[in-house]
C-alpha atoms as a PDB file:
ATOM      1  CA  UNK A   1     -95.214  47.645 170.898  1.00  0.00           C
ATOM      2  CA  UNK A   2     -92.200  48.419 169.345  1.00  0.00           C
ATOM      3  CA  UNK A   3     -89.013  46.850 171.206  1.00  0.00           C
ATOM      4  CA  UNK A   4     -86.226  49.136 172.937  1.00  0.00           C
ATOM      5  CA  UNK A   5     -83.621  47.215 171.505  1.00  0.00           C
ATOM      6  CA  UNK A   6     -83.744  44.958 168.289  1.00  0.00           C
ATOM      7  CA  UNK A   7     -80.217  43.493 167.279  1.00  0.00           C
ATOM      8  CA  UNK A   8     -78.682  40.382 164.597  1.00  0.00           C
ATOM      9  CA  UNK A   9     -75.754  39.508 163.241  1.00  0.00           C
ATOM     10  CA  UNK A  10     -73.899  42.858 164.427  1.00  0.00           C
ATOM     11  CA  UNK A  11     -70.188  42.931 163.950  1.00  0.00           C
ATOM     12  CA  UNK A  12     -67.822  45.490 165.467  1.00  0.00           C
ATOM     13  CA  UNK A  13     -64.107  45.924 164.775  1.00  0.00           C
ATOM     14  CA  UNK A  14     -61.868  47.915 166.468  1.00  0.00           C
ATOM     15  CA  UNK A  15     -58.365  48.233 164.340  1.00  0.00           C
ATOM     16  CA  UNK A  16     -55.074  49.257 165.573  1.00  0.00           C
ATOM     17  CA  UNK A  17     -52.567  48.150 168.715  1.00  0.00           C
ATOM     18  CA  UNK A  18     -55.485  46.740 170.785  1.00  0.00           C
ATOM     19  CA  UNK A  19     -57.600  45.228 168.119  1.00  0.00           C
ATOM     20  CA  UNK A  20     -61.152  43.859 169.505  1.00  0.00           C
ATOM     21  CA  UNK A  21     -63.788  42.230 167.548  1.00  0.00           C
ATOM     22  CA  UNK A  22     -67.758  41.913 169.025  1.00  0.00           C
ATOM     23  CA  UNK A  23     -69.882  39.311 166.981  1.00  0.00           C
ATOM     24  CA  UNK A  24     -73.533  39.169 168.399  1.00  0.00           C
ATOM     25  CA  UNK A  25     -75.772  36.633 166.987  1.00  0.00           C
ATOM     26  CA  UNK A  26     -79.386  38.533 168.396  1.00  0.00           C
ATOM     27  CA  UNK A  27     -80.320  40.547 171.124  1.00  0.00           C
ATOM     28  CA  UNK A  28     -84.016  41.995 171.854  1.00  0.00           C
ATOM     29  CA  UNK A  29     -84.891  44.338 174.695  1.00  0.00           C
ATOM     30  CA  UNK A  30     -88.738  44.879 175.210  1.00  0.00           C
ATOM     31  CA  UNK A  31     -89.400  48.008 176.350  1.00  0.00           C
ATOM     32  CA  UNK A  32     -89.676  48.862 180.518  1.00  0.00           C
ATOM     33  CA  UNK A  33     -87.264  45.891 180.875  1.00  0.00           C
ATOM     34  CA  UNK A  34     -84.730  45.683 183.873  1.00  0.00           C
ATOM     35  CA  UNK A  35     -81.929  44.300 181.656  1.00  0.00           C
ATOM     36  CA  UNK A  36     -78.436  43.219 183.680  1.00  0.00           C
ATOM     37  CA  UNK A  37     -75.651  42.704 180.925  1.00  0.00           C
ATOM     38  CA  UNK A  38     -72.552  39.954 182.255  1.00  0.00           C
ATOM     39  CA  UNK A  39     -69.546  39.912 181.789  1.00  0.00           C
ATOM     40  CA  UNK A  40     -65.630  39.986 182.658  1.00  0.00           C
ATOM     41  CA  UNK A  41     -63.836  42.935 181.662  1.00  0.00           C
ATOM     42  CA  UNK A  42     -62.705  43.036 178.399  1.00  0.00           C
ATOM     43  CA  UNK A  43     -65.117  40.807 177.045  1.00  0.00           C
ATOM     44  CA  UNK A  44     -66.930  42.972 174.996  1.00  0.00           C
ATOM     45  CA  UNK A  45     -69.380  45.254 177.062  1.00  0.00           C
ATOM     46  CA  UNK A  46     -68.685  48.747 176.780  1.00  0.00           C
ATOM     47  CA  UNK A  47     -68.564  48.119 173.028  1.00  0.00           C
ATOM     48  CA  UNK A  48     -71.745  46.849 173.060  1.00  0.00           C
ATOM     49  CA  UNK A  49     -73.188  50.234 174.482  1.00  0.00           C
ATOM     50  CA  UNK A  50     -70.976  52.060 172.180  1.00  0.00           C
ATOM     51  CA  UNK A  51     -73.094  50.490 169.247  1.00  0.00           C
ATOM     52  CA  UNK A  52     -76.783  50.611 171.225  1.00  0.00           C
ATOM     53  CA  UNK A  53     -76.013  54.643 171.607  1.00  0.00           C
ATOM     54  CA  UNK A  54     -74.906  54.937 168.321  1.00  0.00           C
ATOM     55  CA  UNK A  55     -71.301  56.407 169.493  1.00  0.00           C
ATOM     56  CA  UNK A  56     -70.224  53.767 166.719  1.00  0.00           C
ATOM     57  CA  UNK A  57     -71.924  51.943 164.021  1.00  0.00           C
ATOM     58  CA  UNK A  58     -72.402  48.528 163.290  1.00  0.00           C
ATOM     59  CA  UNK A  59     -70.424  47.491 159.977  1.00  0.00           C
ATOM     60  CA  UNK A  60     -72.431  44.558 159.296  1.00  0.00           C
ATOM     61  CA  UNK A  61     -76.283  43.548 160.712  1.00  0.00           C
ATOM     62  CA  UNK A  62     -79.337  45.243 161.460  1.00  0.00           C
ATOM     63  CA  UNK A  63     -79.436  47.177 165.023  1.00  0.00           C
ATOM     64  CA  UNK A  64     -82.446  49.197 165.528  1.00  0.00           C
ATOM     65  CA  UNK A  65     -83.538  51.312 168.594  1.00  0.00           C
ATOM     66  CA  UNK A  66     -87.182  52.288 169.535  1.00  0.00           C
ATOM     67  CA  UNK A  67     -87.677  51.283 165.428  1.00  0.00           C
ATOM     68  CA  UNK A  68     -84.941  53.666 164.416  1.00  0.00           C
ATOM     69  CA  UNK A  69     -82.296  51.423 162.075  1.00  0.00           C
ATOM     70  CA  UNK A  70     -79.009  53.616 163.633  1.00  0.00           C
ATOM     71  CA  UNK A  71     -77.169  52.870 160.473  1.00  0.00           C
ATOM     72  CA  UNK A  72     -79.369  55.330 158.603  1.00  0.00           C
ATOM     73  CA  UNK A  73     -78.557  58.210 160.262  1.00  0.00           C
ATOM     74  CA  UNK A  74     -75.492  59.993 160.053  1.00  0.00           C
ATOM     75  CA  UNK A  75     -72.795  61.052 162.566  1.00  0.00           C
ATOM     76  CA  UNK A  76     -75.230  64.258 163.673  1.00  0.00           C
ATOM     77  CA  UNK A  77     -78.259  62.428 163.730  1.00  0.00           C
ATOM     78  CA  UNK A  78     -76.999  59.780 165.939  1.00  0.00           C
ATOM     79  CA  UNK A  79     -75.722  62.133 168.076  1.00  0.00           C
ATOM     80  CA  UNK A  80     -79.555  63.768 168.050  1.00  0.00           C
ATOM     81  CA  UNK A  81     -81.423  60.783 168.638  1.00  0.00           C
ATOM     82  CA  UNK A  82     -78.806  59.853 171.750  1.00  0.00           C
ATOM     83  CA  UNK A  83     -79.433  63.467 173.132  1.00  0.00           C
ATOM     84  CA  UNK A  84     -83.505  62.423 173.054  1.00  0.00           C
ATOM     85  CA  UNK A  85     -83.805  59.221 173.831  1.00  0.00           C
ATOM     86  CA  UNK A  86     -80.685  57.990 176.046  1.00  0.00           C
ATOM     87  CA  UNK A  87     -79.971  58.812 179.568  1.00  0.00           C
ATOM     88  CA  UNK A  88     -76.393  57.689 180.321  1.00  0.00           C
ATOM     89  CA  UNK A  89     -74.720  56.880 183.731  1.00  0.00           C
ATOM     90  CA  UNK A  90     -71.158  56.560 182.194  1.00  0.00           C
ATOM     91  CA  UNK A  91     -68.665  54.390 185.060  1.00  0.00           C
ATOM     92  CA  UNK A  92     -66.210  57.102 185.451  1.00  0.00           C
ATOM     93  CA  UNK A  93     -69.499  59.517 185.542  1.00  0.00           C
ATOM     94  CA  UNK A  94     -68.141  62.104 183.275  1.00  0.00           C
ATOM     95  CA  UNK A  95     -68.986  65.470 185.177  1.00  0.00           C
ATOM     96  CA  UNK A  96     -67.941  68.719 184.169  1.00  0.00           C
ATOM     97  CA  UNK A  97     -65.540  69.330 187.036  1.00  0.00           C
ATOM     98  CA  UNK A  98     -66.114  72.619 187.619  1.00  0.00           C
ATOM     99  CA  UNK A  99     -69.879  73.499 186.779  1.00  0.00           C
ATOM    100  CA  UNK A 100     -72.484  73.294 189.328  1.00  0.00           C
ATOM    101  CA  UNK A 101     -74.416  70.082 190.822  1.00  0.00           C
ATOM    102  CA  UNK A 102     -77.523  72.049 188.798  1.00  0.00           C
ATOM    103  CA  UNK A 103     -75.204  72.569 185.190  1.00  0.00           C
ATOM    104  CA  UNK A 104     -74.173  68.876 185.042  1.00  0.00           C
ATOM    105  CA  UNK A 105     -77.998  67.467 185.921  1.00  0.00           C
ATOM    106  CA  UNK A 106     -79.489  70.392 182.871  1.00  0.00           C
ATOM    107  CA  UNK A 107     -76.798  69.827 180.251  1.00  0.00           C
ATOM    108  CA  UNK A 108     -77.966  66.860 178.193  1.00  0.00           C
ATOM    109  CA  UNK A 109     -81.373  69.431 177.796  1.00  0.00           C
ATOM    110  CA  UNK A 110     -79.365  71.656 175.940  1.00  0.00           C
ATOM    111  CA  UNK A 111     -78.935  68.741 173.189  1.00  0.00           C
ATOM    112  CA  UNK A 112     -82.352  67.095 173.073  1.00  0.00           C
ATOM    113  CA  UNK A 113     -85.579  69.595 172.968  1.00  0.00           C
ATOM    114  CA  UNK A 114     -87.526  67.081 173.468  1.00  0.00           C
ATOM    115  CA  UNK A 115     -86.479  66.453 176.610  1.00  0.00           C
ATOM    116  CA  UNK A 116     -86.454  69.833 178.000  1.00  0.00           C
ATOM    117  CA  UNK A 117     -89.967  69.913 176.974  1.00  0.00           C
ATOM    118  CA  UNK A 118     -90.812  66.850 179.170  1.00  0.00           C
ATOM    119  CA  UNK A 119     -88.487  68.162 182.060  1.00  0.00           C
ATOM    120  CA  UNK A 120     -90.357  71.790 182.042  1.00  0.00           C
ATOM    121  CA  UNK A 121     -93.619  70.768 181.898  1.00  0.00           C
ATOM    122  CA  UNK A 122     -94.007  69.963 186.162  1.00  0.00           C
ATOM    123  CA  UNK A 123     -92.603  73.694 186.667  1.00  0.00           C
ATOM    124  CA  UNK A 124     -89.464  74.448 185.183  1.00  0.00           C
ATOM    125  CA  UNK A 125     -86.078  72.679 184.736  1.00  0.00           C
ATOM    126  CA  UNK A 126     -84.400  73.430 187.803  1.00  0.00           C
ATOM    127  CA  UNK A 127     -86.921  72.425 189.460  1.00  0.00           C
ATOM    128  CA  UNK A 128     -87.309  69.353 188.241  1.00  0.00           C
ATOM    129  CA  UNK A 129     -83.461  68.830 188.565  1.00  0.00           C
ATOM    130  CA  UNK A 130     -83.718  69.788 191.925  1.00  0.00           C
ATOM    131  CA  UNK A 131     -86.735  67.389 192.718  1.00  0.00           C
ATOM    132  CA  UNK A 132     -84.376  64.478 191.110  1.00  0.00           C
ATOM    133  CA  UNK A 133     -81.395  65.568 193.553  1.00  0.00           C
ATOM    134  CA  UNK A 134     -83.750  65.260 196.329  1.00  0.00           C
ATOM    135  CA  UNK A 135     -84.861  61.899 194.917  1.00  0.00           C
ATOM    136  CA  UNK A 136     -81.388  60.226 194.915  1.00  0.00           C
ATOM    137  CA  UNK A 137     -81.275  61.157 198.289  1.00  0.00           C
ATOM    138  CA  UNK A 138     -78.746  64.209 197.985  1.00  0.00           C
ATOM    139  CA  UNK A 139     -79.361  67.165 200.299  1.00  0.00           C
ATOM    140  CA  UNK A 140     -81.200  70.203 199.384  1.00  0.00           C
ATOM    141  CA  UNK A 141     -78.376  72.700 199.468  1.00  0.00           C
ATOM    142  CA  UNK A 142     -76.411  70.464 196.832  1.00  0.00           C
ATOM    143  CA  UNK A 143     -77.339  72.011 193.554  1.00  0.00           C
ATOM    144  CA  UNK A 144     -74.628  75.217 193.519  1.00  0.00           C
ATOM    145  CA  UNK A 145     -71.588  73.435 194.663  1.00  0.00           C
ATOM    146  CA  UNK A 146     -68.517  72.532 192.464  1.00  0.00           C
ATOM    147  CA  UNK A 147     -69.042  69.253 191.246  1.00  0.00           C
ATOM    148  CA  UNK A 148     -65.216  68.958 191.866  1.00  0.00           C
ATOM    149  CA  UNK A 149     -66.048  69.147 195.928  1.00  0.00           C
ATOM    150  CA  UNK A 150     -68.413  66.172 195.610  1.00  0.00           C
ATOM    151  CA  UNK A 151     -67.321  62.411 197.404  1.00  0.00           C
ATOM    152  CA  UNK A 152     -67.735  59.489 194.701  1.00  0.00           C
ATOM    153  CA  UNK A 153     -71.470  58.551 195.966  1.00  0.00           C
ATOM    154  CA  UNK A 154     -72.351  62.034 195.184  1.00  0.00           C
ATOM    155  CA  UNK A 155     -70.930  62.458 191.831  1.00  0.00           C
ATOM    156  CA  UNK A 156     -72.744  58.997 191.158  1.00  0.00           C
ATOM    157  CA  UNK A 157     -76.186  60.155 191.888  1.00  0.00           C
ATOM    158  CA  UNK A 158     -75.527  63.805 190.173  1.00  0.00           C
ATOM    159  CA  UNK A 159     -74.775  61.781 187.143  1.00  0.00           C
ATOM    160  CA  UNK A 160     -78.143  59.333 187.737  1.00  0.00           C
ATOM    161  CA  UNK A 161     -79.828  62.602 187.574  1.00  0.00           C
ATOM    162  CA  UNK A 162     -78.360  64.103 184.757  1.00  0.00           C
ATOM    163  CA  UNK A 163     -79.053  60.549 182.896  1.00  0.00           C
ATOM    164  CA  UNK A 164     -82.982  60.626 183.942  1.00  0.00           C
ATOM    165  CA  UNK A 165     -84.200  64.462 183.275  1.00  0.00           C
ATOM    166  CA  UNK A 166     -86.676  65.094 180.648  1.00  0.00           C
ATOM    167  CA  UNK A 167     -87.447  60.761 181.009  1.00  0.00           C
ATOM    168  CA  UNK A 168     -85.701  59.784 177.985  1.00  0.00           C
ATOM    169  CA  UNK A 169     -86.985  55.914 177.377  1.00  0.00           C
ATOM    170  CA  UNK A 170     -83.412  54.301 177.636  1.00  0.00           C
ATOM    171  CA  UNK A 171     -81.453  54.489 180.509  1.00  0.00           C
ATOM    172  CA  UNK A 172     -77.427  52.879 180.198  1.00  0.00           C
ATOM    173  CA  UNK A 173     -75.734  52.509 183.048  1.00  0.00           C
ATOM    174  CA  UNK A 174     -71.808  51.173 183.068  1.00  0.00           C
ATOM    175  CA  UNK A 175     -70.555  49.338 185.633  1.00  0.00           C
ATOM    176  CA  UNK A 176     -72.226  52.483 188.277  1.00  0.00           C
ATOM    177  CA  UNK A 177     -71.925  50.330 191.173  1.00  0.00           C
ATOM    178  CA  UNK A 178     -68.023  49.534 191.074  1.00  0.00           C
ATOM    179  CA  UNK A 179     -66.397  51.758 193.252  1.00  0.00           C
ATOM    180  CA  UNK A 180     -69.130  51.361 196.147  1.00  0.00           C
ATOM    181  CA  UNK A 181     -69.010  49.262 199.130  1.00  0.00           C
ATOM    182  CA  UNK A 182     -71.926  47.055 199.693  1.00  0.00           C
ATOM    183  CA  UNK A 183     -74.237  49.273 201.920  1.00  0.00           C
ATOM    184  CA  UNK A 184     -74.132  51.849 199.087  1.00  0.00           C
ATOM    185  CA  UNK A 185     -74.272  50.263 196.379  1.00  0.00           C
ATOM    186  CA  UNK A 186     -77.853  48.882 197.582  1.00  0.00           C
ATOM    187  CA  UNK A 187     -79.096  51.891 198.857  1.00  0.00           C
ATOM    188  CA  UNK A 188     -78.260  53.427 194.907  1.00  0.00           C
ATOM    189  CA  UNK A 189     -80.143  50.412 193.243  1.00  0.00           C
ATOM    190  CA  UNK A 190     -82.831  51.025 195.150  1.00  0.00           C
ATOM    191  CA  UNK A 191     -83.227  54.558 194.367  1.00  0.00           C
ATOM    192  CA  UNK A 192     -82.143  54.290 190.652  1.00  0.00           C
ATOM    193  CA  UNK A 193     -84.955  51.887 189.967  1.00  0.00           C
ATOM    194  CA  UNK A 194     -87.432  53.487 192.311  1.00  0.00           C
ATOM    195  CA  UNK A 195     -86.893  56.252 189.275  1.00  0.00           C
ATOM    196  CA  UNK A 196     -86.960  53.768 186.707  1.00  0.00           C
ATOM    197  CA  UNK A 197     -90.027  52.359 187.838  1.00  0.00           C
ATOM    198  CA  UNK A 198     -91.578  55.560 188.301  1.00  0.00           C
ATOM    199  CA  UNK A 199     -91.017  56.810 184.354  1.00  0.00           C
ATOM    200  CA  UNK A 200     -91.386  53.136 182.864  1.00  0.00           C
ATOM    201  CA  UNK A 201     -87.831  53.700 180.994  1.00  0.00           C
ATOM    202  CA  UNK A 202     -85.937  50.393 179.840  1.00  0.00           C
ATOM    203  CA  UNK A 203     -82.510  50.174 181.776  1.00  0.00           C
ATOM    204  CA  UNK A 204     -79.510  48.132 180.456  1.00  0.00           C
ATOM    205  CA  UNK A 205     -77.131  47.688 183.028  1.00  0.00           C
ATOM    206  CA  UNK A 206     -73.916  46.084 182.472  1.00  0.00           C
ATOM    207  CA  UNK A 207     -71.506  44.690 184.997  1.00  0.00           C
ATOM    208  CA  UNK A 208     -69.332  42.092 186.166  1.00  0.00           C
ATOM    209  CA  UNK A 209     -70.919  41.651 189.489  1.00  0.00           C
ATOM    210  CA  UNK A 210     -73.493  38.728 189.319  1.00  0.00           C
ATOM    211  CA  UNK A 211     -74.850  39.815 192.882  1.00  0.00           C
ATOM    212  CA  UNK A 212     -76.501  42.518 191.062  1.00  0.00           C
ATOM    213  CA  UNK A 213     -79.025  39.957 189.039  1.00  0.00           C
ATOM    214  CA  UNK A 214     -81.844  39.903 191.759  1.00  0.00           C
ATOM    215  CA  UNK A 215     -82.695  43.610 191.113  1.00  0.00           C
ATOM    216  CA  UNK A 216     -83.038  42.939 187.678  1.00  0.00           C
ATOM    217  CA  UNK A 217     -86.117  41.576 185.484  1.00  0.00           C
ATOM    218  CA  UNK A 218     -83.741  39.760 183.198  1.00  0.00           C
ATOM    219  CA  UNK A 219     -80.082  38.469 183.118  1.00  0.00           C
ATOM    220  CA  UNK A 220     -77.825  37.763 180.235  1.00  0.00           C
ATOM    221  CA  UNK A 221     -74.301  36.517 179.458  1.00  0.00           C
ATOM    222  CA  UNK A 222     -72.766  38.158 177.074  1.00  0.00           C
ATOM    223  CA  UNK A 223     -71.099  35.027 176.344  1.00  0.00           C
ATOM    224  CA  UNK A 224     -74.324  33.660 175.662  1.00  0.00           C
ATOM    225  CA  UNK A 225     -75.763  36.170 172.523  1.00  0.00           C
ATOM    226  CA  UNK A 226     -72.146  36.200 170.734  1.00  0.00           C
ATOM    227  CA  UNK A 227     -72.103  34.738 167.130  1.00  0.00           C
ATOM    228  CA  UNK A 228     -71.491  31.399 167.162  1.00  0.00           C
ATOM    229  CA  UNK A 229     -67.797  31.860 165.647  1.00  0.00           C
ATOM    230  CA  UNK A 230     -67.081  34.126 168.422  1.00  0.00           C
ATOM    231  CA  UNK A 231     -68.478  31.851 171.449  1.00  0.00           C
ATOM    232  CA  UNK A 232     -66.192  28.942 170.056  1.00  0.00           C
ATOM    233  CA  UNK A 233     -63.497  30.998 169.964  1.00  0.00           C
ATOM    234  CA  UNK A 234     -63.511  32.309 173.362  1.00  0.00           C
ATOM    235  CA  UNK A 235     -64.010  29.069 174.334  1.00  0.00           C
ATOM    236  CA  UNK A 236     -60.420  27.763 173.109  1.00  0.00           C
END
């Protein structure tokens, strides 16, 4: 089986005030893997997913998703095969403020037929938003309000929904769990991978909370996959 993720020798370079560079010597992700991502902030991990979604593109190595090399598509395409085959939980979840519970959870459809297809197939798209909603534990009424009159755990499991419809095969989640307490945060893991489990999608989580490992099938440091040149560095 082809892996999710299949990475060497990528290099990243952000230019300008704040330049960053990411170095990573290899990185495979086998398909229906529980992946947890480490690190501090700033080291590196939100570029990381910026290059496994194809938001930017690697300017040297070989990065290939599902078997798709993402440096031979172009700006659209990338954008296409994101649409398909990523579900996103972004940290700051990224909700249109003032569309419905029901608008946020459809609108990746409206990017990614293939998706749609999948998510219509039980009974219609609503529905299936609506059975998602219902999943994540969200009452049943939810769906027309304003996602601006929504607390933080809400918006958080609107946005796990709107990542999950249509079962695209990669779920990314960034840092989802920071602004919970405790008690929350577990009762979201649990239902997240309940969902995960239930559609066999790889998830790559990344934090910087290492309590979050025992939910998860493997673990890595980021420090630990940098080049070697990098590693040293940040070790000075």
């Amino acid at each position: 089986m082809i892996d999710a993720v299949s990475l060497r020798g990528v290099e990243y370079k952000w230019n300008g005030r704040d330049a960053f560079a990411l170095s990573v010597g290899a990185l495979q992700i086998p398909r229906n893997e529980r992946l947890l991502l480490l690190g501090p902030s700033g080291s590196g991990k939100s570029t990381l997913l910026s290059l496994l979604t194809g938001v930017v593109v690697a300017q040297a190595g070989s990065l290939e998703i599902l078997g798709q090399r993402l440096d031979a598509l172009g700006s659209s395409g990338r954008d296409r095969f994101r649409a398909e085959h990523f579900g996103i939980i972004f940290q700051m979840f990224n909700l249109l403020p003032y569309g419905t519970v029901i608008d946020n959870v459809l609108l990746p459809l409206s990017f990614a037929p293939a998706r749609r297809t999948r998510a219509t197939a039980a009974g219609g798209a609503e529905g299936e938003a609506r059975r998602l909603l219902s999943a994540l534990g969200l009452p049943a009424d939810i769906g027309r309000r304003r996602a601006t009159t929504l607390s933080v755990g809400q918006q958080q499991r609107v946005a796990t929904a709107r990542a999950l419809i249509g079962s695209p095969e990669i779920i990314v989640a960034d840092e989802p769990t920071s602004a919970l307490d405790d008690d929350r945060q577990q009762d979201f893991l649990d239902l997240l991978l309940g969902q995960i489990d239930a559609t066999k999608a790889t998830l790559i989580m990344v934090s910087h909370d290492r309590r979050l490992a025992r939910h998860f099938t493997k673990v890595v440091e980021l420090t630990d996959i940098l080049a070697t040149s990098q590693r040293e560095a940040a070790a000075t």
